[in-house]
Protein backbone atom coordinates (compact mmCIF):
# COMPACT_ATOMS: atom_id res chain seq x y z
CA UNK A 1 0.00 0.00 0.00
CA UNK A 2 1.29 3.54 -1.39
CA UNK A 3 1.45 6.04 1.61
CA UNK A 4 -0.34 9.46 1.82
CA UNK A 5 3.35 10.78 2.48
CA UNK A 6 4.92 8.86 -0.20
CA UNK A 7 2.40 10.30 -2.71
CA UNK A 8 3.32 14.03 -1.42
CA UNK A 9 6.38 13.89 -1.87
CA UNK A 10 6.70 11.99 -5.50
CA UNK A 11 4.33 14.84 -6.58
CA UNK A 12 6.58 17.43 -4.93
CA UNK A 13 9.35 15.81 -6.50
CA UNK A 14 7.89 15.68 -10.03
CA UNK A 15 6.89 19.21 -10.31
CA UNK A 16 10.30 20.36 -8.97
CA UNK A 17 11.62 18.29 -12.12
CA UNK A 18 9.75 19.92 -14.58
CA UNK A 19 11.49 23.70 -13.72
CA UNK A 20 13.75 24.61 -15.88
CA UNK A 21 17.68 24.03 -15.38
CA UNK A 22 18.41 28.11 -14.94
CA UNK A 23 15.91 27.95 -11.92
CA UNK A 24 16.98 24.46 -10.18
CA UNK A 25 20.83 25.75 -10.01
CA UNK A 26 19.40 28.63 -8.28
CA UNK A 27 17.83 26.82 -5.79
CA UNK A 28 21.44 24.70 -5.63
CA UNK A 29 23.11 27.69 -4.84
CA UNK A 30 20.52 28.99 -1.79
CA UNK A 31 21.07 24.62 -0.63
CA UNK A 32 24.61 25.76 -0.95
CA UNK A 33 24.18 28.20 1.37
CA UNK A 34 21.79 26.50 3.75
CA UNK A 35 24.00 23.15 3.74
CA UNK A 36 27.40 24.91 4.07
CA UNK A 37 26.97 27.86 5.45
CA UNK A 38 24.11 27.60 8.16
CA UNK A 39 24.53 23.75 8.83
CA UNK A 40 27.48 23.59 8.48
CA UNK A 41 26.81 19.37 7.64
CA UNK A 42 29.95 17.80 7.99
CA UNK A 43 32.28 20.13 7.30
CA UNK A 44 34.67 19.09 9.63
CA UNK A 45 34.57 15.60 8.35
CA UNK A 46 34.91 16.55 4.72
CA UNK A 47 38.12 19.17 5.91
CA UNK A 48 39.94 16.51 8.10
CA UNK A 49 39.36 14.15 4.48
CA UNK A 50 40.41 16.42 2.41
CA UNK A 51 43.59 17.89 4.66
CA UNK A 52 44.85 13.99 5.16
CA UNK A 53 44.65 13.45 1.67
CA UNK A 54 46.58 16.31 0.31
CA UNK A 55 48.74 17.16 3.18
CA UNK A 56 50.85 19.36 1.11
CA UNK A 57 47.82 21.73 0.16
CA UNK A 58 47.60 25.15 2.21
CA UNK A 59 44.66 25.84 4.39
CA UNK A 60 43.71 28.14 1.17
CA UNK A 61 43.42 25.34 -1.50
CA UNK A 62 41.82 22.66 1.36
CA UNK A 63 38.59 25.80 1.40
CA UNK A 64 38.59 25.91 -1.72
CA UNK A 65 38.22 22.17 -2.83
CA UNK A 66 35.93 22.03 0.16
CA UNK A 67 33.79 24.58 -1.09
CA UNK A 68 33.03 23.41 -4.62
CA UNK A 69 32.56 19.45 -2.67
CA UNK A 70 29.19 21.69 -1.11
CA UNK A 71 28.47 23.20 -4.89
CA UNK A 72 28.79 19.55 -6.62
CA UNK A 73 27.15 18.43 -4.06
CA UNK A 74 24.07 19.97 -3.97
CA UNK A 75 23.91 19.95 -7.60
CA UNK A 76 24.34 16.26 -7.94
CA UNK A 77 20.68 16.33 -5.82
CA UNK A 78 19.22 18.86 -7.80
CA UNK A 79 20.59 17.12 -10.87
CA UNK A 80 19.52 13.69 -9.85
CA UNK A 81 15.71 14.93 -9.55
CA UNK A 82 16.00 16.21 -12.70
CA UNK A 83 16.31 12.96 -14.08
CA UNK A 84 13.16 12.23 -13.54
CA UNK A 85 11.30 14.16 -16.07
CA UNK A 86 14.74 14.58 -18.11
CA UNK A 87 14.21 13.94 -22.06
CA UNK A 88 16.98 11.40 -23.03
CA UNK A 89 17.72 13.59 -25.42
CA UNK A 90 19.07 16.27 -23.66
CA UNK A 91 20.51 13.58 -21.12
CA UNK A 92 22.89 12.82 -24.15
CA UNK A 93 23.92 16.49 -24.83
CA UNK A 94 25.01 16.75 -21.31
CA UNK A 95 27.01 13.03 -21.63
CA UNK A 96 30.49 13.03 -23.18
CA UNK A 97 31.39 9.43 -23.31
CA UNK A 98 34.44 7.36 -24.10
CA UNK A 99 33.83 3.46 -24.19
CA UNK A 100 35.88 0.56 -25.14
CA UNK A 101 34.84 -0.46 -28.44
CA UNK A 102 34.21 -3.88 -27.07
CA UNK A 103 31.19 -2.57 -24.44
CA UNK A 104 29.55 0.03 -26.92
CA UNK A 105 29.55 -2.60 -30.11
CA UNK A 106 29.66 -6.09 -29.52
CA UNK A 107 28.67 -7.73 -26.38
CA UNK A 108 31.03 -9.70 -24.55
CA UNK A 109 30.15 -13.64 -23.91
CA UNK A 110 31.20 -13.49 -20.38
CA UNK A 111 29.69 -10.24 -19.62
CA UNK A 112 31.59 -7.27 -18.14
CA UNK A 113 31.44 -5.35 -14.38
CA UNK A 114 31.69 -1.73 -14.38
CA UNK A 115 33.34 -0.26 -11.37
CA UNK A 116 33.69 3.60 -10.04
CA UNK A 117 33.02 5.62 -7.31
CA UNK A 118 30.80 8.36 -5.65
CA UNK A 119 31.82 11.00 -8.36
CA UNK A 120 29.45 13.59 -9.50
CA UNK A 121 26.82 13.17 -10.77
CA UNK A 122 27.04 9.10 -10.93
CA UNK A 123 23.53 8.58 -11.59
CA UNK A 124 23.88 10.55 -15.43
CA UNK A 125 26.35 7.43 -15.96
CA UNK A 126 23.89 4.62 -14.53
CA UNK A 127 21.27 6.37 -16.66
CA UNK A 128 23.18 6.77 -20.15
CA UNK A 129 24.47 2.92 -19.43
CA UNK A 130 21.90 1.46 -21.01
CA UNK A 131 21.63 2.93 -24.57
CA UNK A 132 25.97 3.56 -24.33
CA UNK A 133 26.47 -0.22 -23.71
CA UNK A 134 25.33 -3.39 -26.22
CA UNK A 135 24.94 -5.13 -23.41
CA UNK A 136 21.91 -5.17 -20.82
CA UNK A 137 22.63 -2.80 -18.03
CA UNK A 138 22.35 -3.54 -14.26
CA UNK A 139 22.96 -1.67 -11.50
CA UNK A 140 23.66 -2.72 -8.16
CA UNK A 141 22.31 -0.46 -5.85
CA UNK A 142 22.00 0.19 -1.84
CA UNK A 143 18.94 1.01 -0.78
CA UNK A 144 17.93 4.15 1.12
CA UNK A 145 16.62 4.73 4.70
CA UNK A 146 13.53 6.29 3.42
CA UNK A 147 11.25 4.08 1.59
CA UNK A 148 9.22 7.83 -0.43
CA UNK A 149 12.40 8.59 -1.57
CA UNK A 150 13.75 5.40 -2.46
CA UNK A 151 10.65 4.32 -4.35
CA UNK A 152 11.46 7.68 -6.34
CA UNK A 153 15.17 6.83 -6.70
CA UNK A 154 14.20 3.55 -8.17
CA UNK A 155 11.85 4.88 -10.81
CA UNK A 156 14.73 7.65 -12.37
CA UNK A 157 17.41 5.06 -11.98
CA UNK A 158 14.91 2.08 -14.10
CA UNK A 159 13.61 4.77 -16.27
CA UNK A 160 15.90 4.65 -19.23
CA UNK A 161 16.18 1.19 -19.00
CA UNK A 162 18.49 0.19 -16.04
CA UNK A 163 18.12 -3.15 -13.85
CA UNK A 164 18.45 -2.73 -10.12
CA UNK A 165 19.86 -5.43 -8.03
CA UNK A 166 20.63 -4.46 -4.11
CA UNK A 167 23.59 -4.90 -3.00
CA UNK A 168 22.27 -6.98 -0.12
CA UNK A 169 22.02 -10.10 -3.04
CA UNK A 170 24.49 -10.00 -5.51
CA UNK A 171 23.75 -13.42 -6.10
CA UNK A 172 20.59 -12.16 -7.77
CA UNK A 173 23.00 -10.49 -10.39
CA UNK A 174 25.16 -13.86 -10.84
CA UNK A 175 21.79 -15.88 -11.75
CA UNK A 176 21.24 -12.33 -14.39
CA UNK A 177 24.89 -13.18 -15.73
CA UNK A 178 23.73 -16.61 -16.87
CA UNK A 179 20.39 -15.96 -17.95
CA UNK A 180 22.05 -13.40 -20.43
CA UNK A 181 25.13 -11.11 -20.83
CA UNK A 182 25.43 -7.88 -18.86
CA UNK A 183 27.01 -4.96 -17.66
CA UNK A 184 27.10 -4.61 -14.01
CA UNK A 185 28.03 -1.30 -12.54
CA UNK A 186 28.83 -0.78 -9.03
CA UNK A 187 30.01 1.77 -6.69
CA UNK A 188 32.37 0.23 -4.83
CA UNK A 189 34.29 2.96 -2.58
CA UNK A 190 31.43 2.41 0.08
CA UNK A 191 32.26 1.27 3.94
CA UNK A 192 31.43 -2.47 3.56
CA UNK A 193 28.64 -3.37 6.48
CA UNK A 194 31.71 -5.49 8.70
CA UNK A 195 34.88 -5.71 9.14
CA UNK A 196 35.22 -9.87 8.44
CA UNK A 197 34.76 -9.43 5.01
CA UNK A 198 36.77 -6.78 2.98
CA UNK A 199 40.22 -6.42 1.68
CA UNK A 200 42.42 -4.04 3.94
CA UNK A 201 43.89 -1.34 1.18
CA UNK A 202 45.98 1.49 1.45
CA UNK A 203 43.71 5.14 0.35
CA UNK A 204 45.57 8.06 0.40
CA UNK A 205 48.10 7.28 2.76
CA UNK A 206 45.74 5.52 4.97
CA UNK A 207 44.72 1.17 5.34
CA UNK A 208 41.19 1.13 5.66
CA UNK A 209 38.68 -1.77 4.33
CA UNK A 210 37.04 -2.44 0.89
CA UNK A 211 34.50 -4.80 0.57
CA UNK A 212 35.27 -8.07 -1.17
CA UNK A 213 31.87 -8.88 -2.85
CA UNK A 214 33.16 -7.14 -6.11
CA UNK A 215 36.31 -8.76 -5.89
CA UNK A 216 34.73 -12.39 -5.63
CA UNK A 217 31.94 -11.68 -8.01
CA UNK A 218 34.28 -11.01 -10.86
CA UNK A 219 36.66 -14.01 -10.40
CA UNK A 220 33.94 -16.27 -10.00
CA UNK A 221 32.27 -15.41 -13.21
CA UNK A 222 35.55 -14.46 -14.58
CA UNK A 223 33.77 -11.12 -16.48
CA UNK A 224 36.26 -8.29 -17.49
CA UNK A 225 36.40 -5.51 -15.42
CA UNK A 226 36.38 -1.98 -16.26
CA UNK A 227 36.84 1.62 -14.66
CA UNK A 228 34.57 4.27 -15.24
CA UNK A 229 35.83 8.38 -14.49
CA UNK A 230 33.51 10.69 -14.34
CA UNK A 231 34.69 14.13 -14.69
CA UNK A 232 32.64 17.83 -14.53
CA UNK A 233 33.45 19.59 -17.78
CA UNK A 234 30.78 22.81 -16.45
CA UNK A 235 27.54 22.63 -14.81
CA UNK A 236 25.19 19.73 -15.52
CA UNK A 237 28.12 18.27 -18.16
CA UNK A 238 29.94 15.48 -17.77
CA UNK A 239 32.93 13.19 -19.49
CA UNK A 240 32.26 9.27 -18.64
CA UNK A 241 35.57 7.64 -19.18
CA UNK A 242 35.85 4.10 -19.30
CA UNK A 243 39.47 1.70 -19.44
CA UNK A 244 39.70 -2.29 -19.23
CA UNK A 245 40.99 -2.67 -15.42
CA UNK A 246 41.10 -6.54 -15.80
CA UNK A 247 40.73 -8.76 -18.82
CA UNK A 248 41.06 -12.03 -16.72
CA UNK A 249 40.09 -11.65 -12.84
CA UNK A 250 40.14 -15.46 -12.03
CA UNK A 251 43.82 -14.97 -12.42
CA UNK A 252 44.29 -12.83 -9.35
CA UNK A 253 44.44 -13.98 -5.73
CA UNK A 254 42.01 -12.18 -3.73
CA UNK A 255 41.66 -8.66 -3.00
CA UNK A 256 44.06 -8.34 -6.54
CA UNK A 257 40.49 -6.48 -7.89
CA UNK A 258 40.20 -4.57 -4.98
CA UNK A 259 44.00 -3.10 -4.60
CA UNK A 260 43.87 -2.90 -8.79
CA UNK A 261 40.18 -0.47 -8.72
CA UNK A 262 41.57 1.48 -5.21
CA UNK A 263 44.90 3.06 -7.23
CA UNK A 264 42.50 3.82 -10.22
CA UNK A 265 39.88 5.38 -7.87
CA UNK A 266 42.60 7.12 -6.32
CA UNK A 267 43.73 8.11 -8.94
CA UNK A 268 40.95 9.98 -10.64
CA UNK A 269 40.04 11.69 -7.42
CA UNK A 270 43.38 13.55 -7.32
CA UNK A 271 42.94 14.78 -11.21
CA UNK A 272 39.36 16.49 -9.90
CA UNK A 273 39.44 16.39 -5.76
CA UNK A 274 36.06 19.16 -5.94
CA UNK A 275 34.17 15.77 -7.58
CA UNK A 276 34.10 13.19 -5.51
CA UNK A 277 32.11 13.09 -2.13
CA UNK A 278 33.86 13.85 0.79
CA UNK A 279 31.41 13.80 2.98
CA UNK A 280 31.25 10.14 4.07
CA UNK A 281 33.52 9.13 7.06
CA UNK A 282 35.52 6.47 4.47
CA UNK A 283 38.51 6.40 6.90
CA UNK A 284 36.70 5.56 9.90
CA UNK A 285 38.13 1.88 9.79
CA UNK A 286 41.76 3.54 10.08
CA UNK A 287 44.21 1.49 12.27
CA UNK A 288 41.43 -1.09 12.91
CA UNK A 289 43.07 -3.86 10.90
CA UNK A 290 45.65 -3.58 13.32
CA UNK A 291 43.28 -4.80 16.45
């Protein structure tokens, strides 16, 4: 049964979709302020990231990144809402894309996983996915605290044609893999839920935990694995940038994935620090491999 909340706020959300982009980066900006300004949410978390990961940057630089984390950030929202009333059309004109010929043109017989991170704005790549790659799109997905907004989530990240598999049963996508071939994407710089299963990697300077699931997935089904960047060109633009990470993961020992997609991820954070999201406590785990 559809709650009387739920339906407020998917209306609320679908007119705010319709406005035009000139007016919703207005309304980014004023967040901007509100979320950075008056809040103040988690700046000090997102400054003692940011100052342990670039330790030679002066206090100047460190604002500045910090600042346009806060502007990304609250257009990545703004963005993402968007999508939901978006034309694929102009979702195109605001995708610059470079694919391996391989995922864009003929579909691979063992299928292929798709790994990145929480770079802005992630969900214009797990929309454009589907009509980039020959191959059927799926996208594993965690599920948010609030069921309204999830529910809304869902619909603009199934709406161009995307398959959502939580991340909670990724043997749900392995049954997928042999029913037909696939692209998986997954976001896999999140915390993983414990600390008994994840491969300890250093991250900037720091050993903290990755979770294996990824890392077994692929060398079970033995499915290349590829690295998508995702870089701001201006507002609301984007280039996707996909490279082959690993052509044969069955080869590797364990955690060889996870080490291999960390120094990539790494990587392509320090070419555009202001795009990735700083905001999550990702080095929490620090020194607790150690216990």
């Amino acid at each position: 049964m559809i709650s009387y909340s739920f339906l407020r706020l998917n209306l609320f959300l679908n007119l705010i979709s319709k406005l035009p982009f000139a007016l919703l980066y207005g309304f980014s900006d004023f967040c901007y302020f509100i979320v950075y300004h008056v809040i103040g949410y988690r700046k000090a978390v997102v400054f003692d990231n940011l100052k342990h990961a670039f330790p030679d940057f002066s206090e100047t630089e460190l604002n500045r990144i910090q600042k346009n984390v806060y502007h990304s950030f609250c257009d990545h929202f703004i963005e993402t809402v968007k999508l939901h009333s978006l034309p694929l059309a102009e979702l195109e004109k605001r995708i610059v894309y470079t694919f391996p010929d391989e995922l864009v043109n003929n579909a691979s017989e063992k299928g292929s996983l798709l790994l990145t991170g929480h770079f802005f704005n992630w969900e214009y790549l797990a929309a454009r996915l589907p009509q980039i790659s020959s191959q059927k799109a799926i996208t594993i997905y965690m599920p948010l605290r609030s069921k309204g907004f999830d529910k809304f989530i869902l619909g603009i990240r199934t709406r161009f044609g995307n398959t959502l598999v939580p991340a909670n049963n990724l043997k749900q996508a392995i049954v997928a893999y042999k029913q037909e071939t696939c692209i998986t994407l997954l976001l896999a710089d999140q915390n993983p839920p414990g600390l008994d299963y994840c491969s300890w990697t250093e991250f900037f300077g720091r050993k903290i935990p990755f979770h294996l699931g990824f890392d077994r997935l692929a060398r079970k089904t033995n499915q290349t694995v590829y690295f998508a960047t995702i870089k701001k060109i201006k507002r609301g633009y984007y280039h996707i940038s996909v490279e082959k990470l690993i052509e044969n993961p069955k080869e590797l020992a364990e955690g060889g994935i996870v080490k291999a997609y960390v120094s990539k991820l790494e990587d392509a954070i320090r070419a555009q620090p202001e795009n990735w999201l700083w905001t999550h406590k990702r080095w929490k785990h620090f020194g607790k491999d150690k216990l």
